[in-house]
N, C-alpha and C. Protein backbone atom coordinates (compact mmCIF):
# COMPACT_ATOMS: atom_id res chain seq x y z
N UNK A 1 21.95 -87.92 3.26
CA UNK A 1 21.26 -88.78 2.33
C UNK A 1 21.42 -88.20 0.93
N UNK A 2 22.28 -89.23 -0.03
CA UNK A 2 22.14 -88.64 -1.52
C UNK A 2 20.98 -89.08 -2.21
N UNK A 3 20.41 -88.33 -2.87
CA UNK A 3 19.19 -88.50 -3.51
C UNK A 3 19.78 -89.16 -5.07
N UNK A 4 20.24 -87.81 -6.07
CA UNK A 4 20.54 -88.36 -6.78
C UNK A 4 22.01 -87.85 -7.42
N UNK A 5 22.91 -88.54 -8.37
CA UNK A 5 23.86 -88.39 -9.29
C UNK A 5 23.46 -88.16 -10.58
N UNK A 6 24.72 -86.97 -11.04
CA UNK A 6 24.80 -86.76 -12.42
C UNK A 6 26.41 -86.66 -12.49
N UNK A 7 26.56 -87.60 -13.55
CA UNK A 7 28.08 -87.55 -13.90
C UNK A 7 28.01 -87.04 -16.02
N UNK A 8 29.36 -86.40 -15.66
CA UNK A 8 28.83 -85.45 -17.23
C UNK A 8 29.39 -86.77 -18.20
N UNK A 9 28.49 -86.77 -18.99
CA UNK A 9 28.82 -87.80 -20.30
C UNK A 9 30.21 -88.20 -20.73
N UNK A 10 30.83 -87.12 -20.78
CA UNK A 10 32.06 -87.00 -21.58
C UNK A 10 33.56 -86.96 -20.48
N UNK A 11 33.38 -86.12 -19.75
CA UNK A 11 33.85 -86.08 -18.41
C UNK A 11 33.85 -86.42 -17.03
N UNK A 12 33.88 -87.91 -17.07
CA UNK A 12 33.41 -87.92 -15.40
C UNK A 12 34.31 -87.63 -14.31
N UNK A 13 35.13 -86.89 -14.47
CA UNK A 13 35.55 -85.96 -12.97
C UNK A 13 34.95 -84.98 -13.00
N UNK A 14 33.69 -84.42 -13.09
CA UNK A 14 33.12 -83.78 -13.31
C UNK A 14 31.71 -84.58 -12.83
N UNK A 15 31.28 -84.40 -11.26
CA UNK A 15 30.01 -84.92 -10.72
C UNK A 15 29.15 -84.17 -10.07
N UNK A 16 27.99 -84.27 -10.07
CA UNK A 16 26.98 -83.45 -8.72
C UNK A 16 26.29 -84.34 -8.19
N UNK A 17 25.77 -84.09 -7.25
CA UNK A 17 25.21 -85.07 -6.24
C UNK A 17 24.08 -84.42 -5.68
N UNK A 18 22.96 -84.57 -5.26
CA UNK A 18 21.81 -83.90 -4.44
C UNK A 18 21.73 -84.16 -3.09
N UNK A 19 22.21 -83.37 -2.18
CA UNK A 19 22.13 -84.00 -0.88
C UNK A 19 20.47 -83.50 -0.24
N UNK A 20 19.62 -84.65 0.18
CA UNK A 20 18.14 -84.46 0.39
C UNK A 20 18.38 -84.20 1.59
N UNK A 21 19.38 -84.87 2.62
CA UNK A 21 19.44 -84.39 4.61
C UNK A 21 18.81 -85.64 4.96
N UNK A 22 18.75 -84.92 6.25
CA UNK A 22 18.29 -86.24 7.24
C UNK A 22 16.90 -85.50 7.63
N UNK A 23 15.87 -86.93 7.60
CA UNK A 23 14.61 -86.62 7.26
C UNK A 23 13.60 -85.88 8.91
N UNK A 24 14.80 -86.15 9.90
CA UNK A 24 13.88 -85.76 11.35
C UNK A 24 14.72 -84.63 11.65
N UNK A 25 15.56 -83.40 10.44
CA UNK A 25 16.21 -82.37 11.57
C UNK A 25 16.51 -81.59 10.27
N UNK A 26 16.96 -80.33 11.04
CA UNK A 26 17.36 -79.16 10.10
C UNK A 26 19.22 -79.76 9.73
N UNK A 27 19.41 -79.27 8.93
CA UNK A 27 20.78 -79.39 8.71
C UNK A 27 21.66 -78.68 7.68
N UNK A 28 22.20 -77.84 7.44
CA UNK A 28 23.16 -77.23 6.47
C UNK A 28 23.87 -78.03 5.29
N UNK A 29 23.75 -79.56 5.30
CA UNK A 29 24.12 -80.23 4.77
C UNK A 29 23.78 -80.37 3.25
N UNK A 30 22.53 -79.65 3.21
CA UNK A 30 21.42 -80.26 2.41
C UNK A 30 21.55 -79.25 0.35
N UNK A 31 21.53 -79.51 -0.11
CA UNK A 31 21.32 -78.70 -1.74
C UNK A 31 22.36 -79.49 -2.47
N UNK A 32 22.84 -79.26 -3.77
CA UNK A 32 24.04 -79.47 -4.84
C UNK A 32 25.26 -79.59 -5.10
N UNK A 33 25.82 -80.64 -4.91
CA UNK A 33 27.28 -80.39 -4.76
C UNK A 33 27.92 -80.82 -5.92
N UNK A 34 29.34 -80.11 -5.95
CA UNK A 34 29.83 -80.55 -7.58
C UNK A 34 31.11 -80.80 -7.60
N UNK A 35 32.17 -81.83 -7.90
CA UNK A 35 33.02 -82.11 -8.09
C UNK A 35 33.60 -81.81 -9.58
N UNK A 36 35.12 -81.54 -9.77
CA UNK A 36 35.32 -81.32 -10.96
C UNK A 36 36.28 -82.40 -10.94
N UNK A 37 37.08 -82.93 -9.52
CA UNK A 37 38.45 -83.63 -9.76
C UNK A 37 37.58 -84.84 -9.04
N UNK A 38 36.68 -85.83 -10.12
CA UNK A 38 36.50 -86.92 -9.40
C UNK A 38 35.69 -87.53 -8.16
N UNK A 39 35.61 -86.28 -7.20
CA UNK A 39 34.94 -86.70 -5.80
C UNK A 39 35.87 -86.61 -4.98
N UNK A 40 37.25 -85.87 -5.31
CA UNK A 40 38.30 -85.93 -4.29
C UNK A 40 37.65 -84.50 -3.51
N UNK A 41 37.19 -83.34 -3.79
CA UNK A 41 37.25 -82.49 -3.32
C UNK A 41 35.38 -81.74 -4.18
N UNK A 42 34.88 -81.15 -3.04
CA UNK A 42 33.30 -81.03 -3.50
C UNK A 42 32.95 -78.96 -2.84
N UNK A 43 32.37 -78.91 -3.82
CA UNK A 43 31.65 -77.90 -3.63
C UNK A 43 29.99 -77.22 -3.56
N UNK A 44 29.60 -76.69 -2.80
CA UNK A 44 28.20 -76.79 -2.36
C UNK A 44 27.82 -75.62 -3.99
N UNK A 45 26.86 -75.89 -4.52
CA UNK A 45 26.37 -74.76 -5.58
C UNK A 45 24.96 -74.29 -5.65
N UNK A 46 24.43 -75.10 -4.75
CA UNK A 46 23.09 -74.78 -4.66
C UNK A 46 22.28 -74.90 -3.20
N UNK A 47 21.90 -73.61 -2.44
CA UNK A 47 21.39 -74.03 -1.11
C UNK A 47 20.25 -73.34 -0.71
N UNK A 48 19.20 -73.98 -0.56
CA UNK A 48 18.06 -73.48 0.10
C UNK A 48 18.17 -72.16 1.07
N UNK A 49 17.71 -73.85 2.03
CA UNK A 49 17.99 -73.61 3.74
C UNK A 49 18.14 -75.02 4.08
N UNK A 50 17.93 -74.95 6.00
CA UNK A 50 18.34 -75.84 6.29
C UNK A 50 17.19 -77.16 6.36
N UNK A 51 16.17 -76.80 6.15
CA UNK A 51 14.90 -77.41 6.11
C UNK A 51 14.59 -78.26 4.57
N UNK A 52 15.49 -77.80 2.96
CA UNK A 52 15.15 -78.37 2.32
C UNK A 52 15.96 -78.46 1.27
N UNK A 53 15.95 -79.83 0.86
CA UNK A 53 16.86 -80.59 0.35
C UNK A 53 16.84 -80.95 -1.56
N UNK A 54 17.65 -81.81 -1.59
CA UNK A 54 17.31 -81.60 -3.30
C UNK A 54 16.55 -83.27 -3.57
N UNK A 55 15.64 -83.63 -4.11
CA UNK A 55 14.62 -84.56 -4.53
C UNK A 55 15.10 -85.51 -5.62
N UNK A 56 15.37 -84.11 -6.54
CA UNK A 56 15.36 -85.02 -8.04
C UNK A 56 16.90 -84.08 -8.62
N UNK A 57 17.56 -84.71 -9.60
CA UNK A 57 18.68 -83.80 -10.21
C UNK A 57 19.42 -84.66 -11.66
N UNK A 58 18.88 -84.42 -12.68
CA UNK A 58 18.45 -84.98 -14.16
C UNK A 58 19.27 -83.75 -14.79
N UNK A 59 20.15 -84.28 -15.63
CA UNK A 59 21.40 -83.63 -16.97
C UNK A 59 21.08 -83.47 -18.39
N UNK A 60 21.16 -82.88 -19.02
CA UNK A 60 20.92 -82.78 -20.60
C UNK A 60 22.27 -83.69 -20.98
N UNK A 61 21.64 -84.78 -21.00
CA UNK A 61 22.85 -85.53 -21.81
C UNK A 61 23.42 -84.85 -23.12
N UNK A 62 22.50 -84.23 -23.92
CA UNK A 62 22.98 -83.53 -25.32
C UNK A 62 23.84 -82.53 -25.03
N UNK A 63 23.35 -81.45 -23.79
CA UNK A 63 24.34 -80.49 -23.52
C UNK A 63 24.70 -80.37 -21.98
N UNK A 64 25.35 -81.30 -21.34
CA UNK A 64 25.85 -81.23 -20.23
C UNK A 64 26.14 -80.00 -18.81
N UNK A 65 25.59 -79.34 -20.08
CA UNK A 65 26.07 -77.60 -18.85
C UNK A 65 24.43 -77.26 -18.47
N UNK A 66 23.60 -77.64 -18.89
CA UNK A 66 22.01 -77.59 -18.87
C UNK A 66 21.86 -78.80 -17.51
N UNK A 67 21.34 -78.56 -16.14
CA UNK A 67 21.09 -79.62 -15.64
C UNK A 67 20.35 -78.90 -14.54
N UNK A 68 18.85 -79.75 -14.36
CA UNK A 68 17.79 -79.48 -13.65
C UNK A 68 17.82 -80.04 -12.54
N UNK A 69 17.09 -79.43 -10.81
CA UNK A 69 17.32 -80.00 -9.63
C UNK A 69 16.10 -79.40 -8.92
N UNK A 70 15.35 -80.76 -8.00
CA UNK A 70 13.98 -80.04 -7.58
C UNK A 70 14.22 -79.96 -6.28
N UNK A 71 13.80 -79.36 -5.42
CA UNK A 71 14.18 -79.33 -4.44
C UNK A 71 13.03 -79.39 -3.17
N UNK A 72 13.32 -80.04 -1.74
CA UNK A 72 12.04 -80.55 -1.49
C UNK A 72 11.98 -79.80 0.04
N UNK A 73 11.16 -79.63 0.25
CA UNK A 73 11.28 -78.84 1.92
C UNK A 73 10.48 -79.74 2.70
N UNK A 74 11.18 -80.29 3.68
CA UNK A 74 10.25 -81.68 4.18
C UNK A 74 11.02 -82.37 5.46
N UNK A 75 10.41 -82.69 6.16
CA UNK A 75 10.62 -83.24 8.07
C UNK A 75 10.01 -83.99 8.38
N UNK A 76 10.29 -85.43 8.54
CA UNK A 76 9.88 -86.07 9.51
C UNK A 76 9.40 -86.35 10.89
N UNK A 77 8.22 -86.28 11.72
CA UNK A 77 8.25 -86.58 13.05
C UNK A 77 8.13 -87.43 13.86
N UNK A 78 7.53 -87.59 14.66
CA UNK A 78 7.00 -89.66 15.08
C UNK A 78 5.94 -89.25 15.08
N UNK A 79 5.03 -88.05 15.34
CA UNK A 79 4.00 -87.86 15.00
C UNK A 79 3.23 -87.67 13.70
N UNK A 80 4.20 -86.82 12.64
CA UNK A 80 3.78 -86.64 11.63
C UNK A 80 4.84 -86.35 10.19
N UNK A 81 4.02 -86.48 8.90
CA UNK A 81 5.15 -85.77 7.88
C UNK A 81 4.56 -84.60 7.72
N UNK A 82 5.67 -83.77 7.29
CA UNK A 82 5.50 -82.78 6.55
C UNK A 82 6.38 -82.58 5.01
N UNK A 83 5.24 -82.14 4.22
CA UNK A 83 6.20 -82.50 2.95
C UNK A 83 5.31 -81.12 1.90
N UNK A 84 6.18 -80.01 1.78
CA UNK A 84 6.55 -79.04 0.93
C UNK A 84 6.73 -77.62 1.79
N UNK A 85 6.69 -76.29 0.99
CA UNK A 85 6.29 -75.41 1.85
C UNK A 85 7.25 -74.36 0.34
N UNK A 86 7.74 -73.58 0.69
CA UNK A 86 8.20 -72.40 0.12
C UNK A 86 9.71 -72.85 -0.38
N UNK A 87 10.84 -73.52 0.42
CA UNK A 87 11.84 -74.42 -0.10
C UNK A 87 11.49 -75.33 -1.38
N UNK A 88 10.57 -75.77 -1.71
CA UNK A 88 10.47 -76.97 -2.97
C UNK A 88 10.25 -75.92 -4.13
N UNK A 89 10.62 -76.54 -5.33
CA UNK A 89 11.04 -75.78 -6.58
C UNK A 89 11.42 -76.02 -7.47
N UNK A 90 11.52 -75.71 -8.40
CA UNK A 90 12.58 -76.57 -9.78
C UNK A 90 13.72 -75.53 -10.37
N UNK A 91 14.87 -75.87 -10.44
CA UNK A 91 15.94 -74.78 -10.92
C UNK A 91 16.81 -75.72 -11.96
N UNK A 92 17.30 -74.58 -12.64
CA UNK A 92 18.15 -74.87 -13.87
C UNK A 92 19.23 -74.07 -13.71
N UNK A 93 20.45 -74.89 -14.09
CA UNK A 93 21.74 -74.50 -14.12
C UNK A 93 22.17 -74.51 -15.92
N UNK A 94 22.40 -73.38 -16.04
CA UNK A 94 23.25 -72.95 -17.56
C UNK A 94 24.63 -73.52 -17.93
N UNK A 95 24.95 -73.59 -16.69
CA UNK A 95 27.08 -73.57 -16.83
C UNK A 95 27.28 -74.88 -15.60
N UNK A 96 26.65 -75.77 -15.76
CA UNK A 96 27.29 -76.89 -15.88
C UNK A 96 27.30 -77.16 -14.17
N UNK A 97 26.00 -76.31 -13.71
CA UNK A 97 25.68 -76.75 -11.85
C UNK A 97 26.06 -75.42 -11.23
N UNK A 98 27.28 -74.30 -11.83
CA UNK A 98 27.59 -73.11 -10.76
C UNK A 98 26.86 -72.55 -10.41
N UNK A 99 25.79 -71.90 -11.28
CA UNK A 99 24.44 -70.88 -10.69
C UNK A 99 23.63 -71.74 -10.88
N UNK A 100 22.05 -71.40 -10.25
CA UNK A 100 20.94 -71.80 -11.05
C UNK A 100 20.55 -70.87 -10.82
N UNK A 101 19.24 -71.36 -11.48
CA UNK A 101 17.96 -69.91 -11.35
C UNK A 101 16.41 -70.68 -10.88
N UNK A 102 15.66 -70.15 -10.39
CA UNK A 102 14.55 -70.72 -10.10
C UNK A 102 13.55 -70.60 -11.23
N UNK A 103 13.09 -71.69 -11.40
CA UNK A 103 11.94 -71.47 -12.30
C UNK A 103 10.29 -71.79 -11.89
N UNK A 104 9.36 -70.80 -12.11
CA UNK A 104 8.17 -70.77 -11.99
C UNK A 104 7.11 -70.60 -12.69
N UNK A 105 7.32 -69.88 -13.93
CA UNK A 105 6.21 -69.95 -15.04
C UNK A 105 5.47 -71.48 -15.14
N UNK A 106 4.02 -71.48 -15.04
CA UNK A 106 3.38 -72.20 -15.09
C UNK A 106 3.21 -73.44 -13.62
N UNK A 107 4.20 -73.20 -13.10
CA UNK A 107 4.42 -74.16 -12.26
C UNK A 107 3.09 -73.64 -11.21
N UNK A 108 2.87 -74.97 -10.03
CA UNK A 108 2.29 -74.29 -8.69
C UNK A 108 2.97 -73.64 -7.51
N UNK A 109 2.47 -72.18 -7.05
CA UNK A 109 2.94 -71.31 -6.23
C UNK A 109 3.50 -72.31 -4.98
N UNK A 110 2.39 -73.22 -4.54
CA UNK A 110 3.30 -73.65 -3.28
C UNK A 110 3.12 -75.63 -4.11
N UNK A 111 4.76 -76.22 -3.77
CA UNK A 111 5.05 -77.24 -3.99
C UNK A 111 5.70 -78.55 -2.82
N UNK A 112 5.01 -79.56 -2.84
CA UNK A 112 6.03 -80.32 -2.24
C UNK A 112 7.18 -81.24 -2.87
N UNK A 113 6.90 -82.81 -2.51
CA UNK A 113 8.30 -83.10 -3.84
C UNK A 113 8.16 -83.14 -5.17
N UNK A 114 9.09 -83.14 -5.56
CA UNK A 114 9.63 -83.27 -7.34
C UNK A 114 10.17 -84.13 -7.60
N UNK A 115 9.97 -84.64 -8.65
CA UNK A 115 10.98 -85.59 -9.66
C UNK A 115 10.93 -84.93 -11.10
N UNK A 116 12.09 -84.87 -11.91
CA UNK A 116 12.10 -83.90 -13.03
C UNK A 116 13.15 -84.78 -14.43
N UNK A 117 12.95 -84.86 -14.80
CA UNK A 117 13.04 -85.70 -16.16
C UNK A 117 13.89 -85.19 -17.77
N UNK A 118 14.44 -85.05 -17.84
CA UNK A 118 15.02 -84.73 -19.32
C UNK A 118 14.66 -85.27 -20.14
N UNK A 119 14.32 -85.10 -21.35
CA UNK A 119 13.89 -85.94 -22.91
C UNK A 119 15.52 -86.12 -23.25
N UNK A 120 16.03 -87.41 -23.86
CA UNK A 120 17.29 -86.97 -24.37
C UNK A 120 17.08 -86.99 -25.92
N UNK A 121 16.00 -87.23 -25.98
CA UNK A 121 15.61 -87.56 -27.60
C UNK A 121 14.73 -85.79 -28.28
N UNK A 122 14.27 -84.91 -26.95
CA UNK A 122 14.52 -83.67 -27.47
C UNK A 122 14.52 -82.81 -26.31
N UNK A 123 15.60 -83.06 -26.01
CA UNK A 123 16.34 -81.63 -24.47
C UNK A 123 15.20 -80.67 -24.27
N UNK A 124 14.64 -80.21 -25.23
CA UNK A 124 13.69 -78.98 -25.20
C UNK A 124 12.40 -79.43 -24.18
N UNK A 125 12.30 -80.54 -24.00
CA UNK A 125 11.20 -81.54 -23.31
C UNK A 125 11.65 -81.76 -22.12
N UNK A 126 10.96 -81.27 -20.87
CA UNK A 126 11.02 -81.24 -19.89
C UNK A 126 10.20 -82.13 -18.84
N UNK A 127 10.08 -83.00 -18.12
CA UNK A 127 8.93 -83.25 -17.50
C UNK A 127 9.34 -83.18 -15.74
N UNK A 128 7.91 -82.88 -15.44
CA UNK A 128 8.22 -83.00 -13.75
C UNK A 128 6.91 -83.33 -12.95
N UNK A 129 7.05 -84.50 -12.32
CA UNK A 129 6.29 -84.92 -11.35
C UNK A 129 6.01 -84.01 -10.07
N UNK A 130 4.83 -83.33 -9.17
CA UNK A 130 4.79 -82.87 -8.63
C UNK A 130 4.06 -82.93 -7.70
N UNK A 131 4.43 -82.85 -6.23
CA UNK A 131 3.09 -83.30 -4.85
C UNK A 131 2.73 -81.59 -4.95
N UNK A 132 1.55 -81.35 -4.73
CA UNK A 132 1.01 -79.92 -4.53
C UNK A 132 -0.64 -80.50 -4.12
N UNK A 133 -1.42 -79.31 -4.02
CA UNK A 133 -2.97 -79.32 -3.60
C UNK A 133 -3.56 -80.01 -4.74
N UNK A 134 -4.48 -81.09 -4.69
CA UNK A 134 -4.95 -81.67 -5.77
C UNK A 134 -5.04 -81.53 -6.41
N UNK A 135 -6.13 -80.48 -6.99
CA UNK A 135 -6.11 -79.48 -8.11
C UNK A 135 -4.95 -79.27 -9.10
N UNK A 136 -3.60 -79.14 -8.81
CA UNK A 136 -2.46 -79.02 -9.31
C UNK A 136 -1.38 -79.58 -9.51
N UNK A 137 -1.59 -80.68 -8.13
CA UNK A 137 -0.83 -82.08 -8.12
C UNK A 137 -0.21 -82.52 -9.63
N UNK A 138 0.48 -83.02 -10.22
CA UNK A 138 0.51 -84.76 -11.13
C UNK A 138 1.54 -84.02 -12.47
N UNK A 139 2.00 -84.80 -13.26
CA UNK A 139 2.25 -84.40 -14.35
C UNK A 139 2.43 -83.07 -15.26
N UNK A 140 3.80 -82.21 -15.33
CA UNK A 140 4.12 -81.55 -16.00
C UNK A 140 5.03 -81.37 -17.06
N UNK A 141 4.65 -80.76 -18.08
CA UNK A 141 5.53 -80.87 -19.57
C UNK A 141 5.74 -79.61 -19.98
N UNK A 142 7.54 -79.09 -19.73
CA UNK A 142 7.31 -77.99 -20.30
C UNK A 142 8.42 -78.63 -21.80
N UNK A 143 7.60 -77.43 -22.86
CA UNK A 143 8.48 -77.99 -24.36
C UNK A 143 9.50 -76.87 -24.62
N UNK A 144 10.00 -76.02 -23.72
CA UNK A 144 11.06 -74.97 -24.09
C UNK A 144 11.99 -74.96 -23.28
N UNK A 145 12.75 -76.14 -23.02
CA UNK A 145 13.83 -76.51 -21.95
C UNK A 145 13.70 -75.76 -20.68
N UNK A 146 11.68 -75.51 -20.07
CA UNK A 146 11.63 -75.43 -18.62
C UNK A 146 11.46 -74.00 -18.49
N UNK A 147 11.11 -73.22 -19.83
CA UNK A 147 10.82 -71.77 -19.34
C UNK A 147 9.17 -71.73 -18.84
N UNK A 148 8.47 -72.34 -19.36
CA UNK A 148 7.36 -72.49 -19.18
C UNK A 148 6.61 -73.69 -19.17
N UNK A 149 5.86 -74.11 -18.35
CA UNK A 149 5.35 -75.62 -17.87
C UNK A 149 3.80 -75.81 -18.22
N UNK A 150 3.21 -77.03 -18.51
CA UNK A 150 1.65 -76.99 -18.94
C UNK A 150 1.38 -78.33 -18.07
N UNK A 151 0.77 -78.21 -16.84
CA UNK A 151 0.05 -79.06 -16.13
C UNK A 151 -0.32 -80.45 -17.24
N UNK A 152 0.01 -81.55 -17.22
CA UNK A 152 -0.97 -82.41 -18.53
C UNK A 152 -1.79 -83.38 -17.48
N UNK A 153 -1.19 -84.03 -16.25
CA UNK A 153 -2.45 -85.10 -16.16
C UNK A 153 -2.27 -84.28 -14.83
N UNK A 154 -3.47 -84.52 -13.87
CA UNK A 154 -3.76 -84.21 -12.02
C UNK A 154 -4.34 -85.77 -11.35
N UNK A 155 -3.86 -87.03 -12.32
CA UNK A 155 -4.31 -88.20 -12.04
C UNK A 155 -3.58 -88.61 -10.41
N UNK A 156 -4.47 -88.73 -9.36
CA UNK A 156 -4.56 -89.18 -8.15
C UNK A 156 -3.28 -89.87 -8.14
N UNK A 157 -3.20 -91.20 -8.70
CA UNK A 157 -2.43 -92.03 -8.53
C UNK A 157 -1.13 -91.97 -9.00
N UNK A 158 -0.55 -91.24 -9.98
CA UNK A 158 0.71 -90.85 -9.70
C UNK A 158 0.94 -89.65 -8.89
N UNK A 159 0.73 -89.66 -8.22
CA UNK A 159 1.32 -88.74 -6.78
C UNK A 159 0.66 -88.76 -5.29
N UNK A 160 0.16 -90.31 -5.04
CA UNK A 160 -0.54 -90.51 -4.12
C UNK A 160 0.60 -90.96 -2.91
N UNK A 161 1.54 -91.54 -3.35
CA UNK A 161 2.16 -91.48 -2.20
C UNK A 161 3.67 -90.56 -2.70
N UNK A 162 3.32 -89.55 -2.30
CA UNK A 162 4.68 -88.76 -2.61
C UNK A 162 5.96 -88.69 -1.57
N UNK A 163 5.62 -88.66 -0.60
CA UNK A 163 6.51 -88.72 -0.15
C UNK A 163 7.79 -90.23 -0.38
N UNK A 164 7.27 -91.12 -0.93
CA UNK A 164 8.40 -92.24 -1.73
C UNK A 164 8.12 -92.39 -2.92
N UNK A 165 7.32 -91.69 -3.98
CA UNK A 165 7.34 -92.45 -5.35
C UNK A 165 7.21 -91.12 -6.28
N UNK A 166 8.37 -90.23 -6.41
CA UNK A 166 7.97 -89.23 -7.31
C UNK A 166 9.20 -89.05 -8.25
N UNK A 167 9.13 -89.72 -8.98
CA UNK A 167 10.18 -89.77 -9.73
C UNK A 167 9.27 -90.26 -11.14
N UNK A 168 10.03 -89.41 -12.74
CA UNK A 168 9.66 -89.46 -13.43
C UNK A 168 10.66 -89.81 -14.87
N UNK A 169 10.87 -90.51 -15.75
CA UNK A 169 11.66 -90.88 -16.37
C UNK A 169 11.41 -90.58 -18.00
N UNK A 170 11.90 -90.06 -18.63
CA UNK A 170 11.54 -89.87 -20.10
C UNK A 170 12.21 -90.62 -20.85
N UNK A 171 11.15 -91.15 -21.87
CA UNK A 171 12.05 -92.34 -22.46
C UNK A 171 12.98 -91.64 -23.05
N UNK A 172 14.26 -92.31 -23.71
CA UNK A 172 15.46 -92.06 -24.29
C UNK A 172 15.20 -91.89 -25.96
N UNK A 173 14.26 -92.62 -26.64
CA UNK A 173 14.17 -92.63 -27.61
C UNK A 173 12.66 -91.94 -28.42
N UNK A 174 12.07 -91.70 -27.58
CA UNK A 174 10.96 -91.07 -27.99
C UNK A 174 10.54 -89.54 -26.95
N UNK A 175 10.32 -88.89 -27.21
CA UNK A 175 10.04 -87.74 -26.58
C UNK A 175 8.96 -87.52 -26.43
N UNK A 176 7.80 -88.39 -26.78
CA UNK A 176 6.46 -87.83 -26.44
C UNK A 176 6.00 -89.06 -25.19
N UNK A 177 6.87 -89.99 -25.07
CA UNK A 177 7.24 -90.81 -23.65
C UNK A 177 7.42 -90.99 -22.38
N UNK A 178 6.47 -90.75 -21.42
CA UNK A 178 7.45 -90.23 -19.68
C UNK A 178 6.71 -91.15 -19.64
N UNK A 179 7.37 -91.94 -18.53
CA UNK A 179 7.28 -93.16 -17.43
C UNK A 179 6.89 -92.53 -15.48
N UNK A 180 6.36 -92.96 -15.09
CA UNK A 180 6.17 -92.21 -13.97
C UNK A 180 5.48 -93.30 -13.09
């Protein structure tokens, strides 16, 4: 299951893709993959485990080598969901998807899904939707391209049903703007 695409502005043989898995099993399948020639040939750049997958995966349109990916640790049963654990996270790639790094300042210790947002109107503006313990749940803004995050709303209703609606959008033209 692809979650989401980023194709680079300027270059599109040059793609990543988020593979989220299949929602009732473990699978190796699952983290960042990146094409340079098109989609003829793919490489894995980012991997958990086999339990958790990537959610959300949003590009600095201004600087293309900057691109954020949340990642979700989560199983389906016929009995029940399960949705976060120590796999979910938010990471940033410098060079264009090869490394990332995990990021946690400000964030909550334990997370379930993400949706994560770029400002393109000021890159430095970060936002990310987040399922966690109530208390910590909802709305985050970090203003230093994601070194550090400030909880802004814990409103119930955007993140009441997380497991299908966590996705967060920053407007294009205004930066003090997220859609959610």
């Amino acid at each position: 299951h692809i979650s989401e695409i980023a194709i680079h502005p300027s270059n599109p043989d040059i793609v990543l893709v988020g593979a989220q898995g299949p929602v009732h099993g473990p699978s190796a399948d699952r983290g960042v993959y990146k094409s340079i020639d098109g989609g003829a040939t793919w490489k894995k750049t980012l991997y958990v485990d086999e339990n958790t997958g990537v959610s959300s995966l949003n590009m600095d349109m201004t600087n293309p080598r900057i691109i954020y990916a949340a990642t979700w640790q989560h199983r389906r049963y016929p009995w029940k969901v399960e949705s976060g654990g120590p796999g979910s996270a938010i990471w940033k790639s410098t060079d264009g998807g090869d490394t990332w790094t995990k990021i946690i300042d400000g964030l909550p210790k334990e997370m379930g899904k993400i949706g994560v947002a770029v400002s393109r109107a000021n890159p430095n503006k970060v936002f990310a939707i987040i399922e966690a313990e109530k208390s910590k749940a909802g709305l985050y803004r970090s203003d230093d391209g994601g070194k550090k995050w400030n909880h802004m709303s814990s409103d119930n209703t955007i993140t009441a049903r997380s497991w299908y609606y966590m996705e967060v959008f920053a407007d294009p033209k205004n930066a003090d703007v997220v859609y959610v």
